[in-house]
PDB file of N, CA and C in Angstrom:
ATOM      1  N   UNK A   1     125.700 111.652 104.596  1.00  0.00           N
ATOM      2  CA  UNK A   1     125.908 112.910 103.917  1.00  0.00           C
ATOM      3  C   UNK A   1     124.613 113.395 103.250  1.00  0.00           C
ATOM      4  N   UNK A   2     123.539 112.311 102.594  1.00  0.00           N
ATOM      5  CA  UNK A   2     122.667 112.926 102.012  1.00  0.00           C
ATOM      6  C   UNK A   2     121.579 113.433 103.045  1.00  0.00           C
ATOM      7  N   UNK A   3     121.220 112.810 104.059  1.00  0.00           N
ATOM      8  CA  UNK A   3     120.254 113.067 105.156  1.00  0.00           C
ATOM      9  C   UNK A   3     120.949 114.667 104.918  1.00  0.00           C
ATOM     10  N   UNK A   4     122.525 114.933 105.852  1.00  0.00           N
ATOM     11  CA  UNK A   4     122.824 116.267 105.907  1.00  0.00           C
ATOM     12  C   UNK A   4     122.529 117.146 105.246  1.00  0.00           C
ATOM     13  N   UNK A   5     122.843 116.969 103.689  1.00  0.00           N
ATOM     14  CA  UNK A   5     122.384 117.980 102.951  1.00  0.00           C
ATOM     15  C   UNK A   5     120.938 118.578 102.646  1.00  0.00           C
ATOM     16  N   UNK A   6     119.978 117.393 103.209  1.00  0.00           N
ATOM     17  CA  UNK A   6     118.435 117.549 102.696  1.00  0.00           C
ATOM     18  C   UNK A   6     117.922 118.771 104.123  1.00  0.00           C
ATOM     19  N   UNK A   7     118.630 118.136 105.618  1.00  0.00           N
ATOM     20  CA  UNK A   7     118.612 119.010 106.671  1.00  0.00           C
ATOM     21  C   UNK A   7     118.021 120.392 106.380  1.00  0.00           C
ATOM     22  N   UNK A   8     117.033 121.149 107.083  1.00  0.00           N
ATOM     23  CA  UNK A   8     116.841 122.294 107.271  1.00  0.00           C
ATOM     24  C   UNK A   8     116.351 123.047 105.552  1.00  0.00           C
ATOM     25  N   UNK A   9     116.401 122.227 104.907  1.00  0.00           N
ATOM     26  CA  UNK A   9     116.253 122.824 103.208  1.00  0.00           C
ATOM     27  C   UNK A   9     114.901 122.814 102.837  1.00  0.00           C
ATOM     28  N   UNK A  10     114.667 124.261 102.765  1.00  0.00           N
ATOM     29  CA  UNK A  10     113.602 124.675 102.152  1.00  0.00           C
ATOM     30  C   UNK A  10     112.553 124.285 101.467  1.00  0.00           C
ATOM     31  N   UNK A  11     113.076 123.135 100.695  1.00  0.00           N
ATOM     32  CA  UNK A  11     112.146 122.719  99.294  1.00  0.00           C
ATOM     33  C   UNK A  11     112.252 121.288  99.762  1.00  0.00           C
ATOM     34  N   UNK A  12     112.193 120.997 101.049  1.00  0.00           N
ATOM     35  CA  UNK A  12     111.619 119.325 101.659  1.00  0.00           C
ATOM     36  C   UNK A  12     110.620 118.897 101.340  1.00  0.00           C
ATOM     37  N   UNK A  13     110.334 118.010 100.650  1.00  0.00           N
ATOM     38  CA  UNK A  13     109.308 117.185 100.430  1.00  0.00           C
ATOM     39  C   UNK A  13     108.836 116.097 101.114  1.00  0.00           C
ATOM     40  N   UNK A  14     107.360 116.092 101.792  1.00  0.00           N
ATOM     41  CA  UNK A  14     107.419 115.411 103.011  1.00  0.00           C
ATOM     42  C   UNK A  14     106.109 115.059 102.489  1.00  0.00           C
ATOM     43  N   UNK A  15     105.434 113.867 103.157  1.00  0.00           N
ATOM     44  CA  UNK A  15     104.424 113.259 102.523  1.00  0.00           C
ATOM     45  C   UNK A  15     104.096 112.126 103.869  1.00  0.00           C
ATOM     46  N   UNK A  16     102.567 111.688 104.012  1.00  0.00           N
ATOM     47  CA  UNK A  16     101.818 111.467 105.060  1.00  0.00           C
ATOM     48  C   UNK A  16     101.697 110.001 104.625  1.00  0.00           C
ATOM     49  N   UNK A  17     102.292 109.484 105.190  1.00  0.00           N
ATOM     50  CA  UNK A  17     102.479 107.668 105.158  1.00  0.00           C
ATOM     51  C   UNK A  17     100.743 107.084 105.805  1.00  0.00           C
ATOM     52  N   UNK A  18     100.535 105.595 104.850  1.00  0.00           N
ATOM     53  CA  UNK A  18      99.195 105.571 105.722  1.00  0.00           C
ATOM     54  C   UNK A  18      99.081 104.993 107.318  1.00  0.00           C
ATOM     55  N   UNK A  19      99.976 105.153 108.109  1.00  0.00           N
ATOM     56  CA  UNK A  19     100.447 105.222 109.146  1.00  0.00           C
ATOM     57  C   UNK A  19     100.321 106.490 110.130  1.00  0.00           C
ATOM     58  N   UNK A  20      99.822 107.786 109.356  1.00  0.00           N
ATOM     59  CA  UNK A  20     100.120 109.235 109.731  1.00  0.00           C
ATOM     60  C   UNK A  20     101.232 109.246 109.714  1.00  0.00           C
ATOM     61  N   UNK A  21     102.385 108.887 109.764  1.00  0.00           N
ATOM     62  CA  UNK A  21     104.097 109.560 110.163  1.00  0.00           C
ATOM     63  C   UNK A  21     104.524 109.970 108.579  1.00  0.00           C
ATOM     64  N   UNK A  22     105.148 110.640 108.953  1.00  0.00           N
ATOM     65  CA  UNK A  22     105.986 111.612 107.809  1.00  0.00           C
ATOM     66  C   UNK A  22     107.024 110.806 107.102  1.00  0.00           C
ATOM     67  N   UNK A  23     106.913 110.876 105.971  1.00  0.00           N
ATOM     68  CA  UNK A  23     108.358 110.478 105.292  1.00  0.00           C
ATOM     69  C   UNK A  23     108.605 111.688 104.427  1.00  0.00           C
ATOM     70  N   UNK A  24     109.958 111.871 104.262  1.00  0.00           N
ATOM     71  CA  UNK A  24     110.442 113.081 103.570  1.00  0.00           C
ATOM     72  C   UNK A  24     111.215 112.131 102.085  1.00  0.00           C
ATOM     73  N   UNK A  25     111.551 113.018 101.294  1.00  0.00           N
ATOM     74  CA  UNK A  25     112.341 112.838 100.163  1.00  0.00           C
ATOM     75  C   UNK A  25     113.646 112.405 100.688  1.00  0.00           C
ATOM     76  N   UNK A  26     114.623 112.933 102.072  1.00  0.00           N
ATOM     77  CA  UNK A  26     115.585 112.714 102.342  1.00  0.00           C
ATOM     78  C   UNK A  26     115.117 111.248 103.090  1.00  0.00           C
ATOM     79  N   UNK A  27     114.399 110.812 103.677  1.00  0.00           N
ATOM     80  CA  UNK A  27     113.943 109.304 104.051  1.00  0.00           C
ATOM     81  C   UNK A  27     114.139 108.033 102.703  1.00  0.00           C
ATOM     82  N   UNK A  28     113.534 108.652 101.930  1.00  0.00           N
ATOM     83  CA  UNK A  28     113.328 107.650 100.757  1.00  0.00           C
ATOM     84  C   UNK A  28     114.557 107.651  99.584  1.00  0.00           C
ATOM     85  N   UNK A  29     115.072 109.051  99.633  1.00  0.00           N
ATOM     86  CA  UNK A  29     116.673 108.553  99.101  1.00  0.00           C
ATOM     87  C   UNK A  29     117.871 107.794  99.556  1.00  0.00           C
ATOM     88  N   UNK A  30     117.799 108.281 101.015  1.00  0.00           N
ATOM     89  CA  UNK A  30     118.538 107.380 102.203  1.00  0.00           C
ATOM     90  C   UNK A  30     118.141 106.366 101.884  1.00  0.00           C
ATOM     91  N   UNK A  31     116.563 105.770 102.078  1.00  0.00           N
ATOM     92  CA  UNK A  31     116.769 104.131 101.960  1.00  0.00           C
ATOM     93  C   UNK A  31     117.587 104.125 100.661  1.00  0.00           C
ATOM     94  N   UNK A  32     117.158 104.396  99.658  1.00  0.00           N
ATOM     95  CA  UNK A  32     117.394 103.864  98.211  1.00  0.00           C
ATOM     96  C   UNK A  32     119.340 103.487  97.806  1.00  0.00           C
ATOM     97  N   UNK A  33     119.576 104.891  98.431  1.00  0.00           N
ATOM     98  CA  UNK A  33     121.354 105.125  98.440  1.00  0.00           C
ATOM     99  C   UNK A  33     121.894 103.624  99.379  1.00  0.00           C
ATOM    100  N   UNK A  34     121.043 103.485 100.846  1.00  0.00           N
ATOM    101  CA  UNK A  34     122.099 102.499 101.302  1.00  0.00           C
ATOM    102  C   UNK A  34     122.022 101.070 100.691  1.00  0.00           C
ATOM    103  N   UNK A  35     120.557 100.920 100.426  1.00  0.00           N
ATOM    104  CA  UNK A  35     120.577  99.241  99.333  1.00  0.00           C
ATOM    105  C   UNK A  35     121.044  99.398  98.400  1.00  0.00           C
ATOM    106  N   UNK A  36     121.580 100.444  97.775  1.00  0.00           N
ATOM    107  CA  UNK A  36     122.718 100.390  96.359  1.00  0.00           C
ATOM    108  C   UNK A  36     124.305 100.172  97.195  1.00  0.00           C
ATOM    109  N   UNK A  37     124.438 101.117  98.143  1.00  0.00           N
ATOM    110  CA  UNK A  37     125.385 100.453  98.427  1.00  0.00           C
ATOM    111  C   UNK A  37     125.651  98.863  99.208  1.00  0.00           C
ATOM    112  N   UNK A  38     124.958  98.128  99.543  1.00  0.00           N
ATOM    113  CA  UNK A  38     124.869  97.390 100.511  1.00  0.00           C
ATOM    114  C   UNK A  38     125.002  96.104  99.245  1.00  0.00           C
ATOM    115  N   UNK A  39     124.032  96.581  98.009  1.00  0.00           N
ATOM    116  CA  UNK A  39     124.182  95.876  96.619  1.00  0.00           C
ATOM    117  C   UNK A  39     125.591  95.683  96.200  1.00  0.00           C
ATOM    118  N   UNK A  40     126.087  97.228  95.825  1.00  0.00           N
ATOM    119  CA  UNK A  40     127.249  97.259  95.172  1.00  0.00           C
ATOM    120  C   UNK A  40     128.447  96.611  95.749  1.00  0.00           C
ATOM    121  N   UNK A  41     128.543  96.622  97.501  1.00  0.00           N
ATOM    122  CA  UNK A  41     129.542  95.692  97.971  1.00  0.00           C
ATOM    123  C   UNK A  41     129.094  94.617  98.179  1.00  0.00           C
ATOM    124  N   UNK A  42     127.849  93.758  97.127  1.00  0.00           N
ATOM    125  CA  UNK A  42     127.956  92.434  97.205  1.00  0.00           C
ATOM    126  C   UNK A  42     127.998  91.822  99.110  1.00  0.00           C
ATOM    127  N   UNK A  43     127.059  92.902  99.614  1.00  0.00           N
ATOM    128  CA  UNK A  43     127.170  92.338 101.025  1.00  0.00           C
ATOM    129  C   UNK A  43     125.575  91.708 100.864  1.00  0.00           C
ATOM    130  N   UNK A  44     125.804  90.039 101.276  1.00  0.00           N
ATOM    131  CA  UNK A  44     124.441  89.195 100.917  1.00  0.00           C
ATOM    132  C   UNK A  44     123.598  89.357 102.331  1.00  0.00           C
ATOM    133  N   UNK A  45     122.297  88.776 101.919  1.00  0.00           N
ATOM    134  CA  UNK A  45     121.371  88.524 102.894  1.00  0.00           C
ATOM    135  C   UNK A  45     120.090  89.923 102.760  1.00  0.00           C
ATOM    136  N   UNK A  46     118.875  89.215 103.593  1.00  0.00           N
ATOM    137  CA  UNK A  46     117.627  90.300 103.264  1.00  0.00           C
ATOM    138  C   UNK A  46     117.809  91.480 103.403  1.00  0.00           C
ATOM    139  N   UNK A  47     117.465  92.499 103.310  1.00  0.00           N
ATOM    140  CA  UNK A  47     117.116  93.751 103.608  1.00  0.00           C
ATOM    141  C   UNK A  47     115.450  94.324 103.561  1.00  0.00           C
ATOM    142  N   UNK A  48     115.295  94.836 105.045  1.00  0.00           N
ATOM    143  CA  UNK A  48     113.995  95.712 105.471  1.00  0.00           C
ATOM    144  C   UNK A  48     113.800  96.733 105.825  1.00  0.00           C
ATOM    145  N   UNK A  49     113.620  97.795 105.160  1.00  0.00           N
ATOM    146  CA  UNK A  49     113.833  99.297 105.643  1.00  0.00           C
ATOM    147  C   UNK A  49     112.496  99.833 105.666  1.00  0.00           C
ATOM    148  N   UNK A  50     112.401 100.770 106.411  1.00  0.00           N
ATOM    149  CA  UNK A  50     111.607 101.523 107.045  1.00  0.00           C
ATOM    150  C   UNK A  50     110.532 101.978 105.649  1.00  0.00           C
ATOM    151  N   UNK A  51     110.750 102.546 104.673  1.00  0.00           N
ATOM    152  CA  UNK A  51     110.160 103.147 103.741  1.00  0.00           C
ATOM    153  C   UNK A  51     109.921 102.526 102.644  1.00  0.00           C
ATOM    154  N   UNK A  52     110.413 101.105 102.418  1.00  0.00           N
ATOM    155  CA  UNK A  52     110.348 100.111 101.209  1.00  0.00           C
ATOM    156  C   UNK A  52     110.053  99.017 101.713  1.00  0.00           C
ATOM    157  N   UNK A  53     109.938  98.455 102.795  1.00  0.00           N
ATOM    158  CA  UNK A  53     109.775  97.055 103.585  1.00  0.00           C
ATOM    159  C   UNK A  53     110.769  96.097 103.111  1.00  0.00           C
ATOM    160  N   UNK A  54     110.506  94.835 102.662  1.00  0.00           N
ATOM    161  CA  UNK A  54     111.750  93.728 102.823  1.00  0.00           C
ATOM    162  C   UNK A  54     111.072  92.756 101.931  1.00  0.00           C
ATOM    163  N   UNK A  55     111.866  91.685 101.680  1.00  0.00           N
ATOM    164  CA  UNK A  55     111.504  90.403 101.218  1.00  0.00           C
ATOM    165  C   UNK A  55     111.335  89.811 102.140  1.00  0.00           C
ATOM    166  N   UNK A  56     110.103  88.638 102.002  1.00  0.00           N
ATOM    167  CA  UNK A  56     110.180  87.879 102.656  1.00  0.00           C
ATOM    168  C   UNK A  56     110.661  86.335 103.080  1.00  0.00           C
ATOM    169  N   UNK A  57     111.773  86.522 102.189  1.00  0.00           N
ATOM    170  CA  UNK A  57     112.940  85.790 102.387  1.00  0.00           C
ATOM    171  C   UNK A  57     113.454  85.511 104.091  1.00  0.00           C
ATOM    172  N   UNK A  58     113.436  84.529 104.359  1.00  0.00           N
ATOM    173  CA  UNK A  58     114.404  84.073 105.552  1.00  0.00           C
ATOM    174  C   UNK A  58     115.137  83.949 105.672  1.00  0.00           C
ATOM    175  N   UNK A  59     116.082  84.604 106.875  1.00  0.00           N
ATOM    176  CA  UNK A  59     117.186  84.406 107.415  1.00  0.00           C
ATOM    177  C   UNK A  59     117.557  84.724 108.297  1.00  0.00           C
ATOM    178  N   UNK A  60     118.986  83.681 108.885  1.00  0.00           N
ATOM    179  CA  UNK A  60     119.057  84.057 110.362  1.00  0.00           C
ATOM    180  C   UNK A  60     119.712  85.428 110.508  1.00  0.00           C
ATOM    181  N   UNK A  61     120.120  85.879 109.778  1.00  0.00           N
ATOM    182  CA  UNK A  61     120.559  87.672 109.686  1.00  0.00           C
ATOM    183  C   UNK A  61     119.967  88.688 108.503  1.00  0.00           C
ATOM    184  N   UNK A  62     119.918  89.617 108.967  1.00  0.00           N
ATOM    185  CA  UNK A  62     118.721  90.224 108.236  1.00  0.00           C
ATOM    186  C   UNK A  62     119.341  91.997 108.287  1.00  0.00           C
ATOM    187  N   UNK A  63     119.291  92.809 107.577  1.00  0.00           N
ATOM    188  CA  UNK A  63     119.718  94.207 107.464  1.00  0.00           C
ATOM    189  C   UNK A  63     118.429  94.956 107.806  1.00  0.00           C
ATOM    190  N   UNK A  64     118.596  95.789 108.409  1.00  0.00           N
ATOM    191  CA  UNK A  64     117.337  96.481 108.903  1.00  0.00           C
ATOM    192  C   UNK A  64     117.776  98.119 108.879  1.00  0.00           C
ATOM    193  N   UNK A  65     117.034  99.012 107.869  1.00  0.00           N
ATOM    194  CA  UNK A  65     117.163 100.226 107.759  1.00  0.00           C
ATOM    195  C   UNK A  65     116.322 101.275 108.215  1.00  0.00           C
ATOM    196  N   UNK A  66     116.831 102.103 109.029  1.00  0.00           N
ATOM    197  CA  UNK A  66     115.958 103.227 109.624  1.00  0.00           C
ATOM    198  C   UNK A  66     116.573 104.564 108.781  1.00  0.00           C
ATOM    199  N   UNK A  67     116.125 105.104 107.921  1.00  0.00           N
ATOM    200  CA  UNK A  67     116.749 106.052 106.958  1.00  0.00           C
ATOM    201  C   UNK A  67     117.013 107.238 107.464  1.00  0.00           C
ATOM    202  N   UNK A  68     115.949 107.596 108.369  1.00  0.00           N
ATOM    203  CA  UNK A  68     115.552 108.182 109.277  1.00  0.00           C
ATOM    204  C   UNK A  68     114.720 108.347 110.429  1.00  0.00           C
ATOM    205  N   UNK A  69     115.700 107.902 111.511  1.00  0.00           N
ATOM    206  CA  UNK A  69     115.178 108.058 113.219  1.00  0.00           C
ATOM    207  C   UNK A  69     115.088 108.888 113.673  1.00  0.00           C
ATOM    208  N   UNK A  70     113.378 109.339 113.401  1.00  0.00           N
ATOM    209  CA  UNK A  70     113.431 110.894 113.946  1.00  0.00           C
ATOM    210  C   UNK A  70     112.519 111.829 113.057  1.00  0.00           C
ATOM    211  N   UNK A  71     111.973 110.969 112.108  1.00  0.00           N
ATOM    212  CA  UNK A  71     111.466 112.610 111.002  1.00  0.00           C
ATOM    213  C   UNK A  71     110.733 113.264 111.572  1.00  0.00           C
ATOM    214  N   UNK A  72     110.280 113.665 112.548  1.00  0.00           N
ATOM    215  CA  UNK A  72     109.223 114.457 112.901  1.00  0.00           C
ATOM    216  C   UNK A  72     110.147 115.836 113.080  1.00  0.00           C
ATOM    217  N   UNK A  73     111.626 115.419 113.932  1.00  0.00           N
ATOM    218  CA  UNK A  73     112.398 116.303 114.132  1.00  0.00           C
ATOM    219  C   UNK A  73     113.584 116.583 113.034  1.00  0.00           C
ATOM    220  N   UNK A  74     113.273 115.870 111.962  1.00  0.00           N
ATOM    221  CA  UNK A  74     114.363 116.082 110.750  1.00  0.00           C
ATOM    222  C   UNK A  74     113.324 117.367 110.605  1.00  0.00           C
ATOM    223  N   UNK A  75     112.196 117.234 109.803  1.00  0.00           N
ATOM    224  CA  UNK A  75     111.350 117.990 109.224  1.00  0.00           C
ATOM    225  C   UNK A  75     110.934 119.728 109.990  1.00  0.00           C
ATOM    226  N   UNK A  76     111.252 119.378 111.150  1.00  0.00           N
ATOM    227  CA  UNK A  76     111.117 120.314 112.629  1.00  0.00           C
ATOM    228  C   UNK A  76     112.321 121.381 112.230  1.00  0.00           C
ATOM    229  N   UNK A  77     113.761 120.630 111.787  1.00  0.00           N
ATOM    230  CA  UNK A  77     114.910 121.810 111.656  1.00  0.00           C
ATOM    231  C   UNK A  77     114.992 121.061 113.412  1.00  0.00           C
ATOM    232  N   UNK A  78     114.816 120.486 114.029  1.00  0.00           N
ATOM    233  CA  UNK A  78     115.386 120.121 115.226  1.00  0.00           C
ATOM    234  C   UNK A  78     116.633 119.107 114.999  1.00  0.00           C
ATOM    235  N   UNK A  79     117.499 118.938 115.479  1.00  0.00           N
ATOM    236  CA  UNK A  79     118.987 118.319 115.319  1.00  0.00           C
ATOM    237  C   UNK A  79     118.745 117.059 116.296  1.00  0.00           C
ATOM    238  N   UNK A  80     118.047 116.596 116.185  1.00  0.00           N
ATOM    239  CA  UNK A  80     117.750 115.135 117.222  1.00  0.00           C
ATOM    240  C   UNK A  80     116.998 114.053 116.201  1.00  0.00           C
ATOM    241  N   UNK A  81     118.070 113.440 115.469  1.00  0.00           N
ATOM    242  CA  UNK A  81     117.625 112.344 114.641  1.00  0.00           C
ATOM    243  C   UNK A  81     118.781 111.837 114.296  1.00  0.00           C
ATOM    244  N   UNK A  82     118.640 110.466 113.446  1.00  0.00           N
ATOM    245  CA  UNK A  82     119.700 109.380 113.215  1.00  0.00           C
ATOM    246  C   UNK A  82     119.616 108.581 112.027  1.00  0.00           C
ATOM    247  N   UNK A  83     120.797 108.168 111.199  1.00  0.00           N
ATOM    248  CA  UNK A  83     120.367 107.019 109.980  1.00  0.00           C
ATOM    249  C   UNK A  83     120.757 105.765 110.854  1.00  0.00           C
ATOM    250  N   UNK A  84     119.802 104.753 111.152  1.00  0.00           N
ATOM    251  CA  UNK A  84     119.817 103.435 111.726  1.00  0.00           C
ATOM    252  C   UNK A  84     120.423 102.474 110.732  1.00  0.00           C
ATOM    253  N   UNK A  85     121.200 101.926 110.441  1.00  0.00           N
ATOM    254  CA  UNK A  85     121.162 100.694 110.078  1.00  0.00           C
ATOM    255  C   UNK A  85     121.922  99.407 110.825  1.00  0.00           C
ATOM    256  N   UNK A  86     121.378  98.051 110.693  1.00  0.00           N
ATOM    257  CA  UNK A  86     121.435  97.561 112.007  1.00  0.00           C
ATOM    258  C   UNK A  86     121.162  95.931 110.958  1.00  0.00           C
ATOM    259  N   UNK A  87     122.894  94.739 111.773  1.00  0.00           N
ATOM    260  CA  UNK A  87     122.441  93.406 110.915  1.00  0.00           C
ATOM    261  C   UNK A  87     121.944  92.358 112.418  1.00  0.00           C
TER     262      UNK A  87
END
């Protein structure tokens, strides 16, 4: 829902990773929103997302967040992107 609402909105805040790729404000709330939830239901084990990286904690299962698959075309107003998350 939050990716949706940030969609196509005017006052996007987007910023040049030292990677060159784009991260937007709707990237970095997405991460933030799903490790609160992922916290709040007490669901255990690492987490590594795209815009915050991970601990380097081991394990044989691991949460992996893509907040956004796709910013080039979030930021575009193009409708071809995805929130990844993946154990």
């Amino acid at each position: 829902a939050l990716t949706m609402e940030r969609f196509g909105a005017s006052d996007l805040r987007v910023e040049t990773k030292p990677d060159m790729t784009p991260a937007t404000d709707a990237d970095l709330n997405t991460e933030r929103l799903l490790r609160a939830r992922l916290a709040e239901h007490r669901i255990v084990g690492p987490v590594f997302g795209e815009e915050f990286g991970g601990s380097k904690e081991f394990s044989s299962r691991q949460w992996v967040i893509d907040p956004i698959d796709g910013t080039k075309n979030f930021v575009r107003g193009v409708p071809v992107w995805c929130t990844l998350i993946a154990l």
